[in-house]
PDB file of N, CA and C in Angstrom:
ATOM      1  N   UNK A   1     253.425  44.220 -92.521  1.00  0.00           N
ATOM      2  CA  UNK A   1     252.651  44.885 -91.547  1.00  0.00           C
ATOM      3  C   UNK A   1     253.131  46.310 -91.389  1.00  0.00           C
ATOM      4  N   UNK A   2     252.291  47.161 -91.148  1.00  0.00           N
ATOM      5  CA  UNK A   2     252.769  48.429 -90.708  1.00  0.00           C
ATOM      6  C   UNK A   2     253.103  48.954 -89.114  1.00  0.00           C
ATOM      7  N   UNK A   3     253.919  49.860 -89.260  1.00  0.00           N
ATOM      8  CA  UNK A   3     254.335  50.079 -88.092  1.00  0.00           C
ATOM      9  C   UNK A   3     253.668  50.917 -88.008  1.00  0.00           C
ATOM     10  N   UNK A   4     253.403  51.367 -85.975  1.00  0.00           N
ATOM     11  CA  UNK A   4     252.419  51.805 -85.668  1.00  0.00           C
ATOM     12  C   UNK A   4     253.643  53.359 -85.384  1.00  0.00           C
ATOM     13  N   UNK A   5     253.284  54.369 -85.466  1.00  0.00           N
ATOM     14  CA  UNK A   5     254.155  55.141 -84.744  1.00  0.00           C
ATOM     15  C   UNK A   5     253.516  56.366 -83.855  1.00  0.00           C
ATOM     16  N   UNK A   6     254.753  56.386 -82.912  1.00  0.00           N
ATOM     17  CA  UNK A   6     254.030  57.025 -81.559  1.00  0.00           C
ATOM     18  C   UNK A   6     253.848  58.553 -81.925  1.00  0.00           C
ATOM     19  N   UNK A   7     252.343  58.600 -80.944  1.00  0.00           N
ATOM     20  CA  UNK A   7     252.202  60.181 -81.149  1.00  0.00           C
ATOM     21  C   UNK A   7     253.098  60.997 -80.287  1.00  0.00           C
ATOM     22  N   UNK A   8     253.182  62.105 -80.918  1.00  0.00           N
ATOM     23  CA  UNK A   8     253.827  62.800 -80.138  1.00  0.00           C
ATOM     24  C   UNK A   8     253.203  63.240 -78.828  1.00  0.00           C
ATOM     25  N   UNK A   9     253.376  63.100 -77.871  1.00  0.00           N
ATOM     26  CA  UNK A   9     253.020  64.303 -76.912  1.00  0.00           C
ATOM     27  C   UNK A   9     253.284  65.470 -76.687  1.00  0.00           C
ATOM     28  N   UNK A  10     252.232  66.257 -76.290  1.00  0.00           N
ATOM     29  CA  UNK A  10     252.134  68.009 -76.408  1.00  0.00           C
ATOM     30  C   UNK A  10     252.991  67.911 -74.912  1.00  0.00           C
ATOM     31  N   UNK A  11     253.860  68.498 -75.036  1.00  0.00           N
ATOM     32  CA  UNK A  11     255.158  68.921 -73.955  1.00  0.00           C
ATOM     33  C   UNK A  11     254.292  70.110 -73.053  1.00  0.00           C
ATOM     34  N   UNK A  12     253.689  71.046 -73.943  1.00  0.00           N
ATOM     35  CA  UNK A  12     252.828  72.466 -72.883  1.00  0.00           C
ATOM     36  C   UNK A  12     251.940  71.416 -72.066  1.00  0.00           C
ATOM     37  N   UNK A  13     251.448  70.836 -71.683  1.00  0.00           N
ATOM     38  CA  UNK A  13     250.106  69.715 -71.249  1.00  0.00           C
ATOM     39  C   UNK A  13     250.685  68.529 -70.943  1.00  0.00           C
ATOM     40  N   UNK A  14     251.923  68.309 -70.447  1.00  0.00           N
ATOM     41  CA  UNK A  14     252.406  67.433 -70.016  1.00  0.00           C
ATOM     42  C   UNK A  14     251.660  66.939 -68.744  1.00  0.00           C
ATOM     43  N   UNK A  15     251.367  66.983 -68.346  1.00  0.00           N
ATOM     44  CA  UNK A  15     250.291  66.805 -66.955  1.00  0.00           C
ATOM     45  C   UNK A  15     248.662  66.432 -67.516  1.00  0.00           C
ATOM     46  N   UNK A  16     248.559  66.392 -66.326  1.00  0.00           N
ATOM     47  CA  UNK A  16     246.831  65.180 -66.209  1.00  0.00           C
ATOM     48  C   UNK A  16     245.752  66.221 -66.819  1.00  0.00           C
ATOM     49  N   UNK A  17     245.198  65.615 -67.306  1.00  0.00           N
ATOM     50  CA  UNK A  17     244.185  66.454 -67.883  1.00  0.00           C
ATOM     51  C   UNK A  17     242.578  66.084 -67.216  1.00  0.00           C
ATOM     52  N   UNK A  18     242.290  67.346 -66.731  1.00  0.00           N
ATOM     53  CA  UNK A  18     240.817  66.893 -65.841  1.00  0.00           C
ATOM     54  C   UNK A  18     239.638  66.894 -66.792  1.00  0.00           C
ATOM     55  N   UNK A  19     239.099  65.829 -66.363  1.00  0.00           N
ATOM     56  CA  UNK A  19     237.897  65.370 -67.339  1.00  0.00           C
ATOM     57  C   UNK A  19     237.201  66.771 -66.979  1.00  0.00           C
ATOM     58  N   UNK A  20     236.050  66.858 -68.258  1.00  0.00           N
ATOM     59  CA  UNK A  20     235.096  67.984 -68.773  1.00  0.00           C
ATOM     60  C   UNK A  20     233.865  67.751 -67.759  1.00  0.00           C
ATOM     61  N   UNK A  21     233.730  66.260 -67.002  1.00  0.00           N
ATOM     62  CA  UNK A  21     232.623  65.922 -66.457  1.00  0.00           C
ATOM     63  C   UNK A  21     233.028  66.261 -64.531  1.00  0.00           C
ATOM     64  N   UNK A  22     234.370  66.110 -64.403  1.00  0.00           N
ATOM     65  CA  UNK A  22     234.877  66.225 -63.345  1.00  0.00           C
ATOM     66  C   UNK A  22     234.550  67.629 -62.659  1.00  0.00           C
ATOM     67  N   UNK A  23     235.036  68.593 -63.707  1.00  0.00           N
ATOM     68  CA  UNK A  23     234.376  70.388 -63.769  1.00  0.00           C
ATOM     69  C   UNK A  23     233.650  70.353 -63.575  1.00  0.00           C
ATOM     70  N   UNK A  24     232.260  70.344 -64.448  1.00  0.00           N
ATOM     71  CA  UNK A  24     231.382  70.241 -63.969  1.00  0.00           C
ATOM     72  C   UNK A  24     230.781  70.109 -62.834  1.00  0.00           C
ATOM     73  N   UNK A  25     231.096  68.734 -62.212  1.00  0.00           N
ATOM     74  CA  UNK A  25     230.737  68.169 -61.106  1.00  0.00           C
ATOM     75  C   UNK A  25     230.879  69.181 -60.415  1.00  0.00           C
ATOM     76  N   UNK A  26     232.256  69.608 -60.259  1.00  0.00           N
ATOM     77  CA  UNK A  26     232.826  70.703 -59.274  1.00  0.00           C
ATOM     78  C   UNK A  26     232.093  71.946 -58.978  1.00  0.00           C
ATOM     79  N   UNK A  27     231.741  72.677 -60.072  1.00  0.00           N
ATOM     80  CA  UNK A  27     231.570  73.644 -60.044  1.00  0.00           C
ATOM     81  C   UNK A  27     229.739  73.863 -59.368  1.00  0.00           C
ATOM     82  N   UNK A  28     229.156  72.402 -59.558  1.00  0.00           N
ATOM     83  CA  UNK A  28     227.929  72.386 -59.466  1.00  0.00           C
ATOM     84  C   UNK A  28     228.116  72.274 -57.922  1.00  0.00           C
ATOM     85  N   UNK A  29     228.859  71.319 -57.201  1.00  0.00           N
ATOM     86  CA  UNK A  29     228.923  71.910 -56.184  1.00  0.00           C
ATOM     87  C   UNK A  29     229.178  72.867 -55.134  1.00  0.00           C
ATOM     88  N   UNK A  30     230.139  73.866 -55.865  1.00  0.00           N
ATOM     89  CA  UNK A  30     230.402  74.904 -55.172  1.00  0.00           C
ATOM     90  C   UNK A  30     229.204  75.783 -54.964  1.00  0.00           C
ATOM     91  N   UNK A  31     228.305  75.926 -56.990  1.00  0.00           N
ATOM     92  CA  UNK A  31     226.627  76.628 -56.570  1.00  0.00           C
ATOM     93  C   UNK A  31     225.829  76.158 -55.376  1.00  0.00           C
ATOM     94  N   UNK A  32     225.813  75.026 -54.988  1.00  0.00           N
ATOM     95  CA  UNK A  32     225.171  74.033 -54.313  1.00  0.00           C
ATOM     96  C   UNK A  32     225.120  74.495 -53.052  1.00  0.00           C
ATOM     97  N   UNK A  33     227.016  74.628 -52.519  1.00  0.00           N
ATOM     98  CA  UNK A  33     227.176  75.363 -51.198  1.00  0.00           C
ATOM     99  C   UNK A  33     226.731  76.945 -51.071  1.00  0.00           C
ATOM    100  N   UNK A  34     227.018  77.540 -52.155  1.00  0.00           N
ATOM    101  CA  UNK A  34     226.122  79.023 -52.366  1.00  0.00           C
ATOM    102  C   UNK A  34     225.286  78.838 -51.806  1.00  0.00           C
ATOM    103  N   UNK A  35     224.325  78.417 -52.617  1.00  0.00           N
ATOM    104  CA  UNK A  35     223.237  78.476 -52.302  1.00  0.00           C
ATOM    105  C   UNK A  35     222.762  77.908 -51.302  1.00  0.00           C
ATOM    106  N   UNK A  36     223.260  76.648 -50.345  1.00  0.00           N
ATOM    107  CA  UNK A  36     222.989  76.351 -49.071  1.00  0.00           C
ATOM    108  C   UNK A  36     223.014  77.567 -48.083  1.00  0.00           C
ATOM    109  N   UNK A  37     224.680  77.946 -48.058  1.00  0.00           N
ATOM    110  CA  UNK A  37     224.287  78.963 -47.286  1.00  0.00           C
ATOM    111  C   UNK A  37     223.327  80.135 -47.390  1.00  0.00           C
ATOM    112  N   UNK A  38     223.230  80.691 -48.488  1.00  0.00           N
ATOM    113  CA  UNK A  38     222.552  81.744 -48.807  1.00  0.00           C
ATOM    114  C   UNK A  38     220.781  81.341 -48.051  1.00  0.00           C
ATOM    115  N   UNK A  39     220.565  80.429 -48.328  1.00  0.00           N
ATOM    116  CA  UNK A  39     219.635  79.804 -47.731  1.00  0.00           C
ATOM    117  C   UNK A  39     219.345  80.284 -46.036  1.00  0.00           C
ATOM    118  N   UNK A  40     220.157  79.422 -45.672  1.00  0.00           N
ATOM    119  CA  UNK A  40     220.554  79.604 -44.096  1.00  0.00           C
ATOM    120  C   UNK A  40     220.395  80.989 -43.274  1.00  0.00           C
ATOM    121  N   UNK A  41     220.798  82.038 -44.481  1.00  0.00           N
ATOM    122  CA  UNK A  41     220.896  83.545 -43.950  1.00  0.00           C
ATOM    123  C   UNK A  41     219.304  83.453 -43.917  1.00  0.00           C
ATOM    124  N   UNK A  42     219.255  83.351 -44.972  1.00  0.00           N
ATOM    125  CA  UNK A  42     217.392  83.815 -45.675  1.00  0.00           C
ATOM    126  C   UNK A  42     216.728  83.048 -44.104  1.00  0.00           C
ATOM    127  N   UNK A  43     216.877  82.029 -43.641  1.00  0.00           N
ATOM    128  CA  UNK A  43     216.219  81.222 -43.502  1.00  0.00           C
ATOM    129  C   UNK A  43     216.451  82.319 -41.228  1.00  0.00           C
ATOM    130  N   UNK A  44     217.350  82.159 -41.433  1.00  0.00           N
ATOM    131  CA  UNK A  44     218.063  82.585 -40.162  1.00  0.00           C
ATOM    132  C   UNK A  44     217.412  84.173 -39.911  1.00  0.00           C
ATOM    133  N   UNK A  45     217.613  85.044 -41.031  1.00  0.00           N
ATOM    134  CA  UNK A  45     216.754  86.415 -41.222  1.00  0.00           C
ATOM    135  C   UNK A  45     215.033  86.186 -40.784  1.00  0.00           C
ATOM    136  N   UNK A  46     214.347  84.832 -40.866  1.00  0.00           N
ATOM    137  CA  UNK A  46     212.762  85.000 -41.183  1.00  0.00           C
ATOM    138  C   UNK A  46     212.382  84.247 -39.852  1.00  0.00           C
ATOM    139  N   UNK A  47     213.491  83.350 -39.537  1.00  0.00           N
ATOM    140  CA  UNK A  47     213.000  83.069 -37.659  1.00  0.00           C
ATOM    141  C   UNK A  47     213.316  84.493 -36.783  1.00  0.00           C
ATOM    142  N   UNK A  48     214.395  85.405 -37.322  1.00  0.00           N
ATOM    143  CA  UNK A  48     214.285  86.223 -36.012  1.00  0.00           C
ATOM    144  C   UNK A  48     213.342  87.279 -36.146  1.00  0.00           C
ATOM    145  N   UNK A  49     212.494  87.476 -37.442  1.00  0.00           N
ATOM    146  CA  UNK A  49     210.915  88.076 -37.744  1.00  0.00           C
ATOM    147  C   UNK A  49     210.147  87.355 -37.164  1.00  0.00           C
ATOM    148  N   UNK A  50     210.164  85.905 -37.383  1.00  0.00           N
ATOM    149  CA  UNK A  50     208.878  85.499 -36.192  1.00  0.00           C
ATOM    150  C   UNK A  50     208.906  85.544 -34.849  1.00  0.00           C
ATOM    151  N   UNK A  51     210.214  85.519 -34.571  1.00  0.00           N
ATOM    152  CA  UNK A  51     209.983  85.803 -33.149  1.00  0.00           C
ATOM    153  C   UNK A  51     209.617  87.187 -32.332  1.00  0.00           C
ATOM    154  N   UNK A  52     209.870  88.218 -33.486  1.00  0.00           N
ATOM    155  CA  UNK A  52     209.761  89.484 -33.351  1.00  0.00           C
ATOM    156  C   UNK A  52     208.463  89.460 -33.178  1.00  0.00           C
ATOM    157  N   UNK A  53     207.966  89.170 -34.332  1.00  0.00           N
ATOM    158  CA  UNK A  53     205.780  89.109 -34.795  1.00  0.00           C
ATOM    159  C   UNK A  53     205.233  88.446 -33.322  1.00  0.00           C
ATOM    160  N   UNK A  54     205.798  87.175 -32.894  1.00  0.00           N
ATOM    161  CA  UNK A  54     205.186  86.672 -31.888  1.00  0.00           C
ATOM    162  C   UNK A  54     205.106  87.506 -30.392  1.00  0.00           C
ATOM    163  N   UNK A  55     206.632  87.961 -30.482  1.00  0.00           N
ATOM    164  CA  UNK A  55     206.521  89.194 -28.993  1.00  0.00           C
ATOM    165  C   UNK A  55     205.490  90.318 -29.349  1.00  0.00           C
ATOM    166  N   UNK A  56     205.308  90.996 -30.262  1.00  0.00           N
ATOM    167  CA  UNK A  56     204.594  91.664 -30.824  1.00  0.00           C
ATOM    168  C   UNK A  56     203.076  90.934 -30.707  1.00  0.00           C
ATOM    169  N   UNK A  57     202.568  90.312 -30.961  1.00  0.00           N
ATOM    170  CA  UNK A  57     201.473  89.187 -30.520  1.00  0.00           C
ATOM    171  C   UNK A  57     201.192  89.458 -29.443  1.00  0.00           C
ATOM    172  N   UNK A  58     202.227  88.586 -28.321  1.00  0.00           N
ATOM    173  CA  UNK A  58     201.580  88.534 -26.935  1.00  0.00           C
ATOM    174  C   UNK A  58     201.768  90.128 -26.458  1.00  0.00           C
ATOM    175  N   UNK A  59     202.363  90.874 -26.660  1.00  0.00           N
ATOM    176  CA  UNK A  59     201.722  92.511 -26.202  1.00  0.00           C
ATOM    177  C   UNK A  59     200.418  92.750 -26.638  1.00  0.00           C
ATOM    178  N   UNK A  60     200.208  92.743 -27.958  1.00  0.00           N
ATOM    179  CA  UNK A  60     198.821  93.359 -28.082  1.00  0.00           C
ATOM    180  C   UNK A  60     197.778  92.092 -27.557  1.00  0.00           C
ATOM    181  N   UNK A  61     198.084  91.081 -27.399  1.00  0.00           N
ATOM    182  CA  UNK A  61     196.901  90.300 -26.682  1.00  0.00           C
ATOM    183  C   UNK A  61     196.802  90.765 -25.378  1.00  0.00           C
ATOM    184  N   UNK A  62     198.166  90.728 -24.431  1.00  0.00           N
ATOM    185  CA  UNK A  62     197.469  91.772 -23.227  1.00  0.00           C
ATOM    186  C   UNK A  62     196.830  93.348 -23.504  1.00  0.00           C
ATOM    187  N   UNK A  63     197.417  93.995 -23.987  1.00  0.00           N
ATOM    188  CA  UNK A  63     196.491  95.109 -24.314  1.00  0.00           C
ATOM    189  C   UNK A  63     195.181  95.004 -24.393  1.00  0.00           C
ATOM    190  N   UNK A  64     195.451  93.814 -25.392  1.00  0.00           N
ATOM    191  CA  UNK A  64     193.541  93.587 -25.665  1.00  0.00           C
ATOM    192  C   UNK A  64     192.720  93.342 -24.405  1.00  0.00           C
ATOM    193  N   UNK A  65     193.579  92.369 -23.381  1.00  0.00           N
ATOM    194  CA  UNK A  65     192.920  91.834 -22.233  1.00  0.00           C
ATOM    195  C   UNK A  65     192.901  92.872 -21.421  1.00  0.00           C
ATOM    196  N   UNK A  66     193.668  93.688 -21.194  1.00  0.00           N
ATOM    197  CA  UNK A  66     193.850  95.060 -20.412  1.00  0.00           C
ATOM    198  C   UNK A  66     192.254  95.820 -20.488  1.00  0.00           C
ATOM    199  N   UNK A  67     192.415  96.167 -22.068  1.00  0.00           N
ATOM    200  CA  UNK A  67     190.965  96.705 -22.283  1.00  0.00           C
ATOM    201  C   UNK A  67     190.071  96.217 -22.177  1.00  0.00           C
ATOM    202  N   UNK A  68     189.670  94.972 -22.258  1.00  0.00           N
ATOM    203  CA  UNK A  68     188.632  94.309 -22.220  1.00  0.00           C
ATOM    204  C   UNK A  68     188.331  94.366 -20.626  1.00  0.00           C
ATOM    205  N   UNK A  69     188.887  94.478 -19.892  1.00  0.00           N
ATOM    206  CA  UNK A  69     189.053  94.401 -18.275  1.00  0.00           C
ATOM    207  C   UNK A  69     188.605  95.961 -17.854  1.00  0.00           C
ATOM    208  N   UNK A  70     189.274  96.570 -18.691  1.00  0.00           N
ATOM    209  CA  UNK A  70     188.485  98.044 -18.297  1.00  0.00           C
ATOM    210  C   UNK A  70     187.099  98.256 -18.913  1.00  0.00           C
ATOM    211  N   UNK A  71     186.832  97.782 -20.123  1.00  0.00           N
ATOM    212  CA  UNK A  71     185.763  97.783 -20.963  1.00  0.00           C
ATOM    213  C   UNK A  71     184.494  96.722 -19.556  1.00  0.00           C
ATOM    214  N   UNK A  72     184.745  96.009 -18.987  1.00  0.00           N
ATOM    215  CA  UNK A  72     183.984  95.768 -18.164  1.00  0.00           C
ATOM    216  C   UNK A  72     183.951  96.395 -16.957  1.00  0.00           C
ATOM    217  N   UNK A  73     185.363  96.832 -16.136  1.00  0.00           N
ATOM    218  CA  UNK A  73     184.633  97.627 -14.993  1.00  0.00           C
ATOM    219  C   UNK A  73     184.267  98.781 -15.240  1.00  0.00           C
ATOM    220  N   UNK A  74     184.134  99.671 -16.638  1.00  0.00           N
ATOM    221  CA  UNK A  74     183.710 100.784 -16.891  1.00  0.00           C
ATOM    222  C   UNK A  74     182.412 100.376 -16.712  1.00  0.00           C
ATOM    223  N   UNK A  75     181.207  99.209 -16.938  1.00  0.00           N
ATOM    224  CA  UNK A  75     179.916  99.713 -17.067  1.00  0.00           C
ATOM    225  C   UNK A  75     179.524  99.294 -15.568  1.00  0.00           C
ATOM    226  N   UNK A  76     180.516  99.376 -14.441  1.00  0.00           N
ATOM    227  CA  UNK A  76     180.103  99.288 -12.730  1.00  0.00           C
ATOM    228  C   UNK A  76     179.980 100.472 -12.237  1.00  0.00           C
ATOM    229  N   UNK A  77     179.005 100.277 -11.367  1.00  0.00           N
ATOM    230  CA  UNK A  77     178.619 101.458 -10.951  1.00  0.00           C
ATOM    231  C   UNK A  77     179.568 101.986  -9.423  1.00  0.00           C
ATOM    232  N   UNK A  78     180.524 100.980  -9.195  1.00  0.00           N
ATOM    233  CA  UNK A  78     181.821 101.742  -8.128  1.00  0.00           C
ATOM    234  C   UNK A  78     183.272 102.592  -9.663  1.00  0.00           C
ATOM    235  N   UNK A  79     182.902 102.246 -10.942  1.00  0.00           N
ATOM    236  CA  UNK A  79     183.705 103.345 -11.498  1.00  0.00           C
ATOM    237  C   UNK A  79     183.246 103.650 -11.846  1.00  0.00           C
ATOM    238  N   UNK A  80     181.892 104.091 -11.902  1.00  0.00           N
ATOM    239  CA  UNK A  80     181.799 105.912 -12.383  1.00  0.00           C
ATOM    240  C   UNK A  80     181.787 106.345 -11.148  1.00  0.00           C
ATOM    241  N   UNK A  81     181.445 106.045 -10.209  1.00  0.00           N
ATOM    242  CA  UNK A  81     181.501 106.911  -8.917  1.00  0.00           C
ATOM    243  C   UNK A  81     183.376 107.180  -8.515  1.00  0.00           C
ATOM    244  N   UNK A  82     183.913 106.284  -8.554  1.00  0.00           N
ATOM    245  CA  UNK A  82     185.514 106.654  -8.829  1.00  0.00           C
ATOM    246  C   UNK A  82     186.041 107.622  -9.422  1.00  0.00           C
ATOM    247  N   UNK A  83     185.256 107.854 -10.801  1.00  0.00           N
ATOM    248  CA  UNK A  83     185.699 108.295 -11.954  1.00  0.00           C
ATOM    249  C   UNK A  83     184.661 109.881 -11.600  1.00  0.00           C
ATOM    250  N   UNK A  84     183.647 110.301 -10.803  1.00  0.00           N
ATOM    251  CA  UNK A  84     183.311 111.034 -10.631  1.00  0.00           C
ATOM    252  C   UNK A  84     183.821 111.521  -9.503  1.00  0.00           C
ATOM    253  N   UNK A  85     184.693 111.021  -8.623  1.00  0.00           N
ATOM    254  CA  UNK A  85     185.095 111.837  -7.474  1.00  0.00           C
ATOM    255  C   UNK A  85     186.593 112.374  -7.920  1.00  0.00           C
ATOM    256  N   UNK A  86     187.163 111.218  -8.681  1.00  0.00           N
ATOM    257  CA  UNK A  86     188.258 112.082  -9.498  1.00  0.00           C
ATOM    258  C   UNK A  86     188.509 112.998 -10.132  1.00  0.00           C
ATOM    259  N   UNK A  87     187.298 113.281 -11.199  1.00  0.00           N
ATOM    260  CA  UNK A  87     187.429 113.974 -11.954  1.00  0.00           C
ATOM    261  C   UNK A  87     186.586 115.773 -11.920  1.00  0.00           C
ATOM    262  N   UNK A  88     185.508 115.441 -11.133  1.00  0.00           N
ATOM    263  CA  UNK A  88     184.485 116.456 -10.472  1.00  0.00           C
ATOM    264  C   UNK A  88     184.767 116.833  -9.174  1.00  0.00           C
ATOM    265  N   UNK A  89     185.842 116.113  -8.139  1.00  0.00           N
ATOM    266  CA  UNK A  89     185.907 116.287  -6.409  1.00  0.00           C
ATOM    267  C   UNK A  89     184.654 116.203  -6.322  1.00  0.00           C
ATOM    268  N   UNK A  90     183.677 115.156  -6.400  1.00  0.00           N
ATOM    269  CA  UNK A  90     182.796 114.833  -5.536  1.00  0.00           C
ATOM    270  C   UNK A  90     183.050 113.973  -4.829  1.00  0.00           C
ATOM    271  N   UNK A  91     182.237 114.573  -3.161  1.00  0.00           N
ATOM    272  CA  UNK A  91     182.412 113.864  -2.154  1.00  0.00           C
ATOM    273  C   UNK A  91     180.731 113.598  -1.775  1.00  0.00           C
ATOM    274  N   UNK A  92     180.765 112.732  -1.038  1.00  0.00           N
ATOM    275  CA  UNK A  92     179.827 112.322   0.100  1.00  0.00           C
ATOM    276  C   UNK A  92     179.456 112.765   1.000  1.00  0.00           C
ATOM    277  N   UNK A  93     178.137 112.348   1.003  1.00  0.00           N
ATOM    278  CA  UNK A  93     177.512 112.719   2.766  1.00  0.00           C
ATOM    279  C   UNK A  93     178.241 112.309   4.115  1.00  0.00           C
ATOM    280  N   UNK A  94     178.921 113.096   4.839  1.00  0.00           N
ATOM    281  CA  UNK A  94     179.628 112.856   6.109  1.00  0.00           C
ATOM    282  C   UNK A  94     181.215 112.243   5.577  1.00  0.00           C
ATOM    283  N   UNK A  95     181.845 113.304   4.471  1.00  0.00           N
ATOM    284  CA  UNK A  95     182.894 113.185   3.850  1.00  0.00           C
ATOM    285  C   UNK A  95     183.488 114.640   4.128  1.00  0.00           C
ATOM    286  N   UNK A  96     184.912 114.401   4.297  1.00  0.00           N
ATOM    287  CA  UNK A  96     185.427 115.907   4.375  1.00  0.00           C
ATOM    288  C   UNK A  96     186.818 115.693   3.078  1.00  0.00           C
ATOM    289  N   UNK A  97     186.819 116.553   2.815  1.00  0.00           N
ATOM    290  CA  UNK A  97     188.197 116.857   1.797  1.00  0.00           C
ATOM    291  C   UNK A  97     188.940 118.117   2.144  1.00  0.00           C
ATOM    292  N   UNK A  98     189.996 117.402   2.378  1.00  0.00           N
ATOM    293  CA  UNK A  98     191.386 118.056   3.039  1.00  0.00           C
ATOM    294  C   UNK A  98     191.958 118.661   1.721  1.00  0.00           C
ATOM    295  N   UNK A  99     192.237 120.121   1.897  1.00  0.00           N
ATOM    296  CA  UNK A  99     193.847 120.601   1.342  1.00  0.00           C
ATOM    297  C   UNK A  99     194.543 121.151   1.907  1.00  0.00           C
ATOM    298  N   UNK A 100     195.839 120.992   1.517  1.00  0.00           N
ATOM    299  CA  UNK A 100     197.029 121.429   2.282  1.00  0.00           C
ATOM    300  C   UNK A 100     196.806 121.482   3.748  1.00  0.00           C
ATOM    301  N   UNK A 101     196.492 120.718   4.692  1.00  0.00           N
ATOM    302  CA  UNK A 101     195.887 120.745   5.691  1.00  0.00           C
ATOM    303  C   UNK A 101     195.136 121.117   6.478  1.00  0.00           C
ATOM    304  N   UNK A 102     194.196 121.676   5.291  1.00  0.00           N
ATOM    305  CA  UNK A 102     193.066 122.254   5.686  1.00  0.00           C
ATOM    306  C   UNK A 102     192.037 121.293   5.725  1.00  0.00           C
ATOM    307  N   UNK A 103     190.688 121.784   6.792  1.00  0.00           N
ATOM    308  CA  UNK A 103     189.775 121.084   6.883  1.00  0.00           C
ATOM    309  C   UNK A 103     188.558 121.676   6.222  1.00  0.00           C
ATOM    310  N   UNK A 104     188.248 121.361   4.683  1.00  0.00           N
ATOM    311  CA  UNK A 104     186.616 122.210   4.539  1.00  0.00           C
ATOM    312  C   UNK A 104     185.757 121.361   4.442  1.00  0.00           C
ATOM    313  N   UNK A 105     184.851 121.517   4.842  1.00  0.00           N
ATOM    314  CA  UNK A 105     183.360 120.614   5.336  1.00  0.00           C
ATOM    315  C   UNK A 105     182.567 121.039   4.038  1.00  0.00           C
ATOM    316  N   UNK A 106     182.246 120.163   2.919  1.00  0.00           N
ATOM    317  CA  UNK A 106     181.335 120.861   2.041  1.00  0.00           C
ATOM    318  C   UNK A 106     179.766 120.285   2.176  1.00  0.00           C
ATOM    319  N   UNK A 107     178.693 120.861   1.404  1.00  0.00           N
ATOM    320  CA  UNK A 107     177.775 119.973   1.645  1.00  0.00           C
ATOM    321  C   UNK A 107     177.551 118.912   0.319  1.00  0.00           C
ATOM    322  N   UNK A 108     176.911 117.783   0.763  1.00  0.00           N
ATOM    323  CA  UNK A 108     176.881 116.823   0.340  1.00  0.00           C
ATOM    324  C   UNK A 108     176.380 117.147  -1.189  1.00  0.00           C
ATOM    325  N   UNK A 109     176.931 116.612  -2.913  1.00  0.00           N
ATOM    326  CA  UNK A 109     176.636 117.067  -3.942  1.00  0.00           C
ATOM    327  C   UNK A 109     175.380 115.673  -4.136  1.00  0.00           C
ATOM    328  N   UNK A 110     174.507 115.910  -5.100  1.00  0.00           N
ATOM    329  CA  UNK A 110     173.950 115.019  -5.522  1.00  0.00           C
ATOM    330  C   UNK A 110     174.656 113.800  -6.121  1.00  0.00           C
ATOM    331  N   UNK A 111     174.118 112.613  -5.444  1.00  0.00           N
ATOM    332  CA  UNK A 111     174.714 111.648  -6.325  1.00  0.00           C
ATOM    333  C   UNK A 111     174.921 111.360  -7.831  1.00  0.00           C
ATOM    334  N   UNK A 112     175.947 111.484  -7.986  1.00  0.00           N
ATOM    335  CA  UNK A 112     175.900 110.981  -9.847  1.00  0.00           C
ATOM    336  C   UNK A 112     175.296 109.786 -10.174  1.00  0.00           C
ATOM    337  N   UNK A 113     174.529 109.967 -11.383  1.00  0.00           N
ATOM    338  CA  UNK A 113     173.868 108.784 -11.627  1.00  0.00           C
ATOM    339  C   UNK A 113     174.309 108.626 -13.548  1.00  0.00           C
ATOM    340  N   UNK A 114     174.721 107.569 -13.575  1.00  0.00           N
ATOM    341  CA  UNK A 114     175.346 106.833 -14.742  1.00  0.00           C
ATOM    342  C   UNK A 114     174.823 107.625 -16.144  1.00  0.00           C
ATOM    343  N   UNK A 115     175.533 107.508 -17.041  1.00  0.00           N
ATOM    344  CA  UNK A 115     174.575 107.812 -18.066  1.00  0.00           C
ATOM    345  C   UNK A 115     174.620 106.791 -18.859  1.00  0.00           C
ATOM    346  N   UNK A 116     173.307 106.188 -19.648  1.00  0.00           N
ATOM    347  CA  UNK A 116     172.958 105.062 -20.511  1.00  0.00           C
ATOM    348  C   UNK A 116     173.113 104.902 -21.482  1.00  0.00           C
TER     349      UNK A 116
END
């Protein structure tokens, strides 16, 4: 019979040798956590845009309602008369307008009447 004889062992590599599949494994998970977090930022970056877009939202929906609110009492006929005593000092019949504490009595202007 023959004798079997022992291999030598490599003395530099005296220690455990990690499987090729073990690496792997490893390394796939470290991408794994990368990329989780990287995720998270991405993900963390695009909720605090929506919440931005949404405040942004409800402003211009009041705006909108704002205008729409003026867009209707503009076609009443107590604001143009508002809007004509503001902007023209027209006054009324048995109306006086004070400055600086003065009293001048003017006479009454024709009523403004809307334009269509």
């Amino acid at each position: 019979m023959s004798e079997r004889v022992p291999k030598e062992k490599n003395k530099k590599f005296s220690g455990k040798k990690i499987p090729w599949r073990t690496l792997i494994l490893f390394v796939m998970l470290i991408y794994a956590a990368i990329t989780f977090i990287d995720q998270e930022k991405q993900l963390n970056a695009a909720d605090a845009r929506h919440a931005e877009l949404l405040k942004q939202e409800a402003a211009a929906q009041e705006e909108l309602d704002y205008l729409e609110r003026k867009e209707n009492m503009i076609e009443t006929d107590e604001y143009v008369e508002q809007s004509v005593r503001e902007r023209l000092s027209w006054i009324g019949e048995d109306e006086m307008l004070f400055y600086a504490g003065e009293i001048i009595e003017a006479e009454p202007t024709a009523t403004p009447q809307a334009t269509e």
